[in-house]
Protein backbone atom coordinates (compact mmCIF):
# COMPACT_ATOMS: atom_id res chain seq x y z
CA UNK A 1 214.30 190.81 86.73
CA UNK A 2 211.24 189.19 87.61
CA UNK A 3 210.97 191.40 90.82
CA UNK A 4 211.70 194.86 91.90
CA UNK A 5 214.07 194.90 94.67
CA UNK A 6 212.80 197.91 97.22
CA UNK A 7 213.37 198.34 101.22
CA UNK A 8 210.19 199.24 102.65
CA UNK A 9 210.11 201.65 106.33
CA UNK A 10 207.35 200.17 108.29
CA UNK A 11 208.74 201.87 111.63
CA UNK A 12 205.58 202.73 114.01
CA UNK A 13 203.24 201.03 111.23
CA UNK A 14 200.62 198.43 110.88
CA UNK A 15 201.46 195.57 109.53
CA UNK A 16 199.06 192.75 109.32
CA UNK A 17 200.00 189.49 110.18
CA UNK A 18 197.95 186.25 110.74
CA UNK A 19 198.88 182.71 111.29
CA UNK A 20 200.39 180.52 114.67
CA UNK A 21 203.40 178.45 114.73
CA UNK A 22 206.82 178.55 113.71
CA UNK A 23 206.32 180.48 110.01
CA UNK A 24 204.29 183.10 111.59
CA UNK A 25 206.78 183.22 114.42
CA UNK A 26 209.92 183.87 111.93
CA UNK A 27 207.97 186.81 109.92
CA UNK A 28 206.79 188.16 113.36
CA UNK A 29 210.56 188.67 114.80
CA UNK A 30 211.58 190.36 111.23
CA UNK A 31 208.39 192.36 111.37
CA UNK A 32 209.46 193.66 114.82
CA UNK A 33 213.24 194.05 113.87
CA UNK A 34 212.31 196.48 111.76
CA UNK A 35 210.14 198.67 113.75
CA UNK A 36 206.31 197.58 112.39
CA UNK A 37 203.50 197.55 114.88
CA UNK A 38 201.57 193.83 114.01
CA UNK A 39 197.95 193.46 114.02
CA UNK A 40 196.21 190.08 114.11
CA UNK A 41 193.28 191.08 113.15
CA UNK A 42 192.65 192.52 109.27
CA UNK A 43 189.57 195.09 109.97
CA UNK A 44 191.73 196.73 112.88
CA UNK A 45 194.96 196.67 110.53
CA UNK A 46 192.83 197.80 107.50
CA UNK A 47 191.00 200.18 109.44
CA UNK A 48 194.59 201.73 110.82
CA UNK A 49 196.31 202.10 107.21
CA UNK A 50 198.49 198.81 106.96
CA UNK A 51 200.06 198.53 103.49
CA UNK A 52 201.63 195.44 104.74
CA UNK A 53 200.08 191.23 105.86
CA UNK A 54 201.70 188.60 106.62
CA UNK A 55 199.75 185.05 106.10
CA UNK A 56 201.50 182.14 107.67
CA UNK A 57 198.07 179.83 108.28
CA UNK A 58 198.66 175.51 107.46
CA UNK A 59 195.36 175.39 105.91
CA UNK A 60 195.94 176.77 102.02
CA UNK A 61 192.08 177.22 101.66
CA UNK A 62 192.39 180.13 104.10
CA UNK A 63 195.46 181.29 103.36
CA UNK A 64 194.83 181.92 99.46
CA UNK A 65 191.19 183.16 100.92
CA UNK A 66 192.71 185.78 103.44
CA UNK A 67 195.23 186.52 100.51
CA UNK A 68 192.42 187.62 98.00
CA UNK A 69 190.68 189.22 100.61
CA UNK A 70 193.52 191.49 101.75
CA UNK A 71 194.62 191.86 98.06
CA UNK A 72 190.92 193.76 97.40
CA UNK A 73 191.60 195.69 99.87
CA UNK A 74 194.62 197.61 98.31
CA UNK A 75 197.48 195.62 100.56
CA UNK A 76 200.44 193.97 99.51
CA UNK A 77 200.74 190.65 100.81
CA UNK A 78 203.21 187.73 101.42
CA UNK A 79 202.26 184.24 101.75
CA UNK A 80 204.80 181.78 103.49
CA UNK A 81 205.60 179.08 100.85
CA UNK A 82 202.97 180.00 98.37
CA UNK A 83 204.94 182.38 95.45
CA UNK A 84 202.18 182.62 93.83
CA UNK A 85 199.95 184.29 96.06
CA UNK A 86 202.68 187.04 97.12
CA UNK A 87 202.86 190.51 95.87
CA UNK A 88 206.38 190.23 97.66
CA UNK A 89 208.91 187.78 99.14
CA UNK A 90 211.05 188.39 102.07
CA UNK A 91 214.68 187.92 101.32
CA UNK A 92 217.53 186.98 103.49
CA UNK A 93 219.11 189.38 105.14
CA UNK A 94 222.75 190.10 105.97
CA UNK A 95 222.62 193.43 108.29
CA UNK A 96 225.69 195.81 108.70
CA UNK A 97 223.48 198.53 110.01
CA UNK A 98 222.85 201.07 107.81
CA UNK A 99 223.93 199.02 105.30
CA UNK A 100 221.40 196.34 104.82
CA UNK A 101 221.90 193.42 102.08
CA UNK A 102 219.13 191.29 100.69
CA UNK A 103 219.27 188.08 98.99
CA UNK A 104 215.99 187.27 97.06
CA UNK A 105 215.04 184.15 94.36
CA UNK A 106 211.68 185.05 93.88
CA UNK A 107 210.29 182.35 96.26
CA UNK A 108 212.38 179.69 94.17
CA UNK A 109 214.76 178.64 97.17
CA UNK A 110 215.06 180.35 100.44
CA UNK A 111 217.62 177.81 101.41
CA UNK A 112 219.49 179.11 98.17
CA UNK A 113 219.31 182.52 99.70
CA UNK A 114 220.08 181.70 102.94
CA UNK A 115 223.66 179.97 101.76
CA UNK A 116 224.64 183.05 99.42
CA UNK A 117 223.96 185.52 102.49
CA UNK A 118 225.67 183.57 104.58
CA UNK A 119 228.89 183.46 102.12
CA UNK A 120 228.60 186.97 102.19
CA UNK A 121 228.23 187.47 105.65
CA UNK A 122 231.56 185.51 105.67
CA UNK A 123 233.23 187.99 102.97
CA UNK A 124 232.17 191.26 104.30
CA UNK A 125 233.76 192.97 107.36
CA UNK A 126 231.99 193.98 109.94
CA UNK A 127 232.81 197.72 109.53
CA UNK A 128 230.74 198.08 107.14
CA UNK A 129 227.81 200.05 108.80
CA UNK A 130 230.51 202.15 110.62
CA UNK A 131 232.03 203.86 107.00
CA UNK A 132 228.19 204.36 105.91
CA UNK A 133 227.60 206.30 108.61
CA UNK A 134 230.91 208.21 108.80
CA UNK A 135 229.68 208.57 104.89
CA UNK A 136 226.46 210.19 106.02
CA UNK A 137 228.72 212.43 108.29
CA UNK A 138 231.02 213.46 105.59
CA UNK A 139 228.26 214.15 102.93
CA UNK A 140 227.56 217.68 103.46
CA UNK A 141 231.58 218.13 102.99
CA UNK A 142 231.46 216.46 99.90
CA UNK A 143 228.90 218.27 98.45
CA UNK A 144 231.20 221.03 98.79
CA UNK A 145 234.74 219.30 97.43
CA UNK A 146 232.59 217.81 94.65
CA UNK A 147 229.93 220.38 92.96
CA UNK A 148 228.21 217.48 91.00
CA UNK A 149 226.50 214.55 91.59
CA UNK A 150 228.54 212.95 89.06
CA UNK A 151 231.78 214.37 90.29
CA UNK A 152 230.51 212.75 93.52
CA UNK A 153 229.96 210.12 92.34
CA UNK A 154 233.23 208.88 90.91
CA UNK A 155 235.34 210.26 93.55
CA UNK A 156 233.47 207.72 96.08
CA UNK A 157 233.96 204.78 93.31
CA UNK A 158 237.37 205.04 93.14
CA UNK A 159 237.56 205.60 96.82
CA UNK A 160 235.81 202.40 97.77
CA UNK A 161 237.23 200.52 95.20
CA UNK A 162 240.18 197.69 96.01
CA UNK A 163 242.79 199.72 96.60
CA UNK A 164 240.98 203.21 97.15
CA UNK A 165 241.45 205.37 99.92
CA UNK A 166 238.49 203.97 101.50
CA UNK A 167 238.86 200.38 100.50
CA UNK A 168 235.48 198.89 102.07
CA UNK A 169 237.59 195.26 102.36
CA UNK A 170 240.32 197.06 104.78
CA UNK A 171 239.55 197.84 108.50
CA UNK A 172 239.47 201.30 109.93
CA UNK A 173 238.43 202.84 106.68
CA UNK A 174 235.75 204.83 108.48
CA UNK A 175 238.36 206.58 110.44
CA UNK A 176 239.97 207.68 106.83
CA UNK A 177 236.61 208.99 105.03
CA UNK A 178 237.61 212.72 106.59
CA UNK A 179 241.18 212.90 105.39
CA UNK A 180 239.81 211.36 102.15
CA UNK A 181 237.31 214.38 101.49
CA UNK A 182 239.96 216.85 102.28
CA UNK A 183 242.54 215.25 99.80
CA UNK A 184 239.38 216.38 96.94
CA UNK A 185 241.23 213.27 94.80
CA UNK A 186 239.10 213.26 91.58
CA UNK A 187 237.48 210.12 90.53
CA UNK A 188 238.44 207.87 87.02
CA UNK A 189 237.25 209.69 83.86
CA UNK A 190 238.33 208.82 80.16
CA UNK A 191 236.96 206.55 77.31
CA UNK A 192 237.18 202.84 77.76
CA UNK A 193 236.82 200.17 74.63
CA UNK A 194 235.51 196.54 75.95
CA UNK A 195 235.88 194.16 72.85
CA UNK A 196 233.67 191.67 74.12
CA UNK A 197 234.20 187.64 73.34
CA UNK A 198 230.44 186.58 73.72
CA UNK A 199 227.35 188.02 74.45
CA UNK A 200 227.22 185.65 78.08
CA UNK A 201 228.06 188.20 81.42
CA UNK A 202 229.95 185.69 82.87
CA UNK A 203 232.35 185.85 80.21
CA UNK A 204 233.07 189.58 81.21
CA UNK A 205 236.25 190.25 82.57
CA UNK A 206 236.52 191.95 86.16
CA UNK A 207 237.60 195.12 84.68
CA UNK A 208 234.90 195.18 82.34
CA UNK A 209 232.44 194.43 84.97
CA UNK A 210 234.05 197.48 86.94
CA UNK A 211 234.00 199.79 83.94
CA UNK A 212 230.03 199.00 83.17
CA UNK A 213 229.67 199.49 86.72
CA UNK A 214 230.41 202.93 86.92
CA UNK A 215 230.37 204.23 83.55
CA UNK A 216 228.32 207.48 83.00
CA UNK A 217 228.22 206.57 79.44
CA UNK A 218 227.58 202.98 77.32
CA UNK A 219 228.13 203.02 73.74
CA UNK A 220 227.76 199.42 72.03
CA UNK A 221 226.90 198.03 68.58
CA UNK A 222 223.87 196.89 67.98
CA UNK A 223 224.44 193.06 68.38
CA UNK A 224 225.21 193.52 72.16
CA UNK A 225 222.89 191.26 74.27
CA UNK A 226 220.48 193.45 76.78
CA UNK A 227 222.04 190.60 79.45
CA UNK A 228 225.61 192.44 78.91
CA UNK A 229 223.61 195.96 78.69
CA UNK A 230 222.06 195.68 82.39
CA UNK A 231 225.12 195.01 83.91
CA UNK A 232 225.76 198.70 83.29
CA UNK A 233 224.60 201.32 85.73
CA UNK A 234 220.85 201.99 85.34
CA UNK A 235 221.19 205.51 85.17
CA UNK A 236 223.96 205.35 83.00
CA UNK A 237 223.50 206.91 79.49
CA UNK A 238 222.80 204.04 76.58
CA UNK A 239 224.09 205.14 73.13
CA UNK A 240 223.89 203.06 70.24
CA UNK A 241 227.70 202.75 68.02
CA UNK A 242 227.69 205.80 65.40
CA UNK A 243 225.59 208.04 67.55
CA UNK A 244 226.15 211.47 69.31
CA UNK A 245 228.03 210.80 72.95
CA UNK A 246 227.69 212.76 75.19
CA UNK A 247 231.46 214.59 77.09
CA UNK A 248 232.96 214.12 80.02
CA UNK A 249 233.23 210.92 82.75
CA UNK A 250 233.72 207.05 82.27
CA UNK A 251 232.29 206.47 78.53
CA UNK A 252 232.34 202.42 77.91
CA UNK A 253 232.01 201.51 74.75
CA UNK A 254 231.39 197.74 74.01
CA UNK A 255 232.35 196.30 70.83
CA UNK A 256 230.88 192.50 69.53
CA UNK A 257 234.09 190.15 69.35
């Protein structure tokens, strides 16, 4: 990854943002969507804690001059259509509040961004913020018909899966997420052997994607590419073939074809 995905609260905060005309006016609305308070001015947002600026100016002079300027000043700062002035690019969203997704190339293509949200926004129902909160409800409950995180964990996987109990493709699953807890249905567990046919992710099969999704556990010769590796879950233990694995939940282990 070239950049590290994060979602930044700026609720009630300064957020610094200078420049007229339409660019300014798009990062102004998805400033105040999100709750920031926006200061045109950098002293007064400097002098009020903003972490946060916005530059959106036509001339490039001032808007790589404000850039460094801000920069010195210990802010992280986006420039409209200059990548390489920005500590960070704004991403399309697709919103299912909570649930927020965001669709980022770096500052290669925001039209390329804009089409893949939009495919999503086409794939994904719009219950989805309603079974993330009913989630948020239910977690406390869980906690108590799962005693570990990774118990947790898979029960919700399998849940949400195609097919689960809470299926997040199938309407009215948010109205199912009690009954679900109650039931205490475990989660998938066991070892799983992926022989793979080249060392390209797209060649991975659906249920191998799946199984390095949520495996607790990786074991893989040597020979494996780190482009197959990261497809696994990032907490997920990495063991190399022949060493000790550790017991218990999904262990994947990935064999070179």
């Amino acid at each position: 990854m070239q950049s590290l995905p994060l979602f930044h609260r700026i609720a009630g905060q300064p957020v610094i943002l200078l420049g007229e005309g339409e660019a300014a006016a798009a990062k102004q609305r998805l400033i105040e969507r999100a709750g920031g308070v926006i200061y045109r001015e950098i002293n007064a947002g400097i002098d009020d804690g903003a972490r946060l600026a916005f530059i959106a100016h036509d001339n490039p002079d001032m808007a790589q001059g404000d850039a460094i300027r801000l920069r010195c000043a210990g802010l992280l700062v986006n420039v409209v259509d200059r990548p390489e002035l920005c500590d960070f690019t704004t991403p399309s969203i697709l919103d299912r509040d909570p649930v927020l997704i965001a669709v980022g190339t770096g500052g290669a293509s925001a039209g390329l961004a804009k089409i893949l949200r939009l495919r999503l926004e086409r794939l994904l129902p719009q219950g989805l913020g309603a079974l993330a909160r009913a989630l948020e409800e239910a977690r406390e409950g869980m906690r108590k018909r799962w005693s570990s995180v990774a118990d947790r964990r898979r029960a919700l996987d399998a849940a949400l899966d195609e097919g689960g109990a809470l299926d997040l493709f199938r309407a009215g699953s948010e109205a199912k997420v009690g009954a679900w807890v109650a039931s205490g249905a475990e989660g998938q567990s066991g070892r799983f052997e992926i022989v793979l046919t080249s060392n390209d992710p797209e060649d991975l099969t659906l249920r191998a994607a799946r199984l390095l999704g949520q495996a607790d556990v990786v074991v893989h010769d040597a020979d494996v590419a780190p482009e197959i590796l990261s497809r696994a879950r990032a907490d997920a233990v990495r063991v190399l073939a022949g060493g000790d694995v550790p017991e218990g939940g999904i262990v994947v282990v990935l064999r070179s074809g």
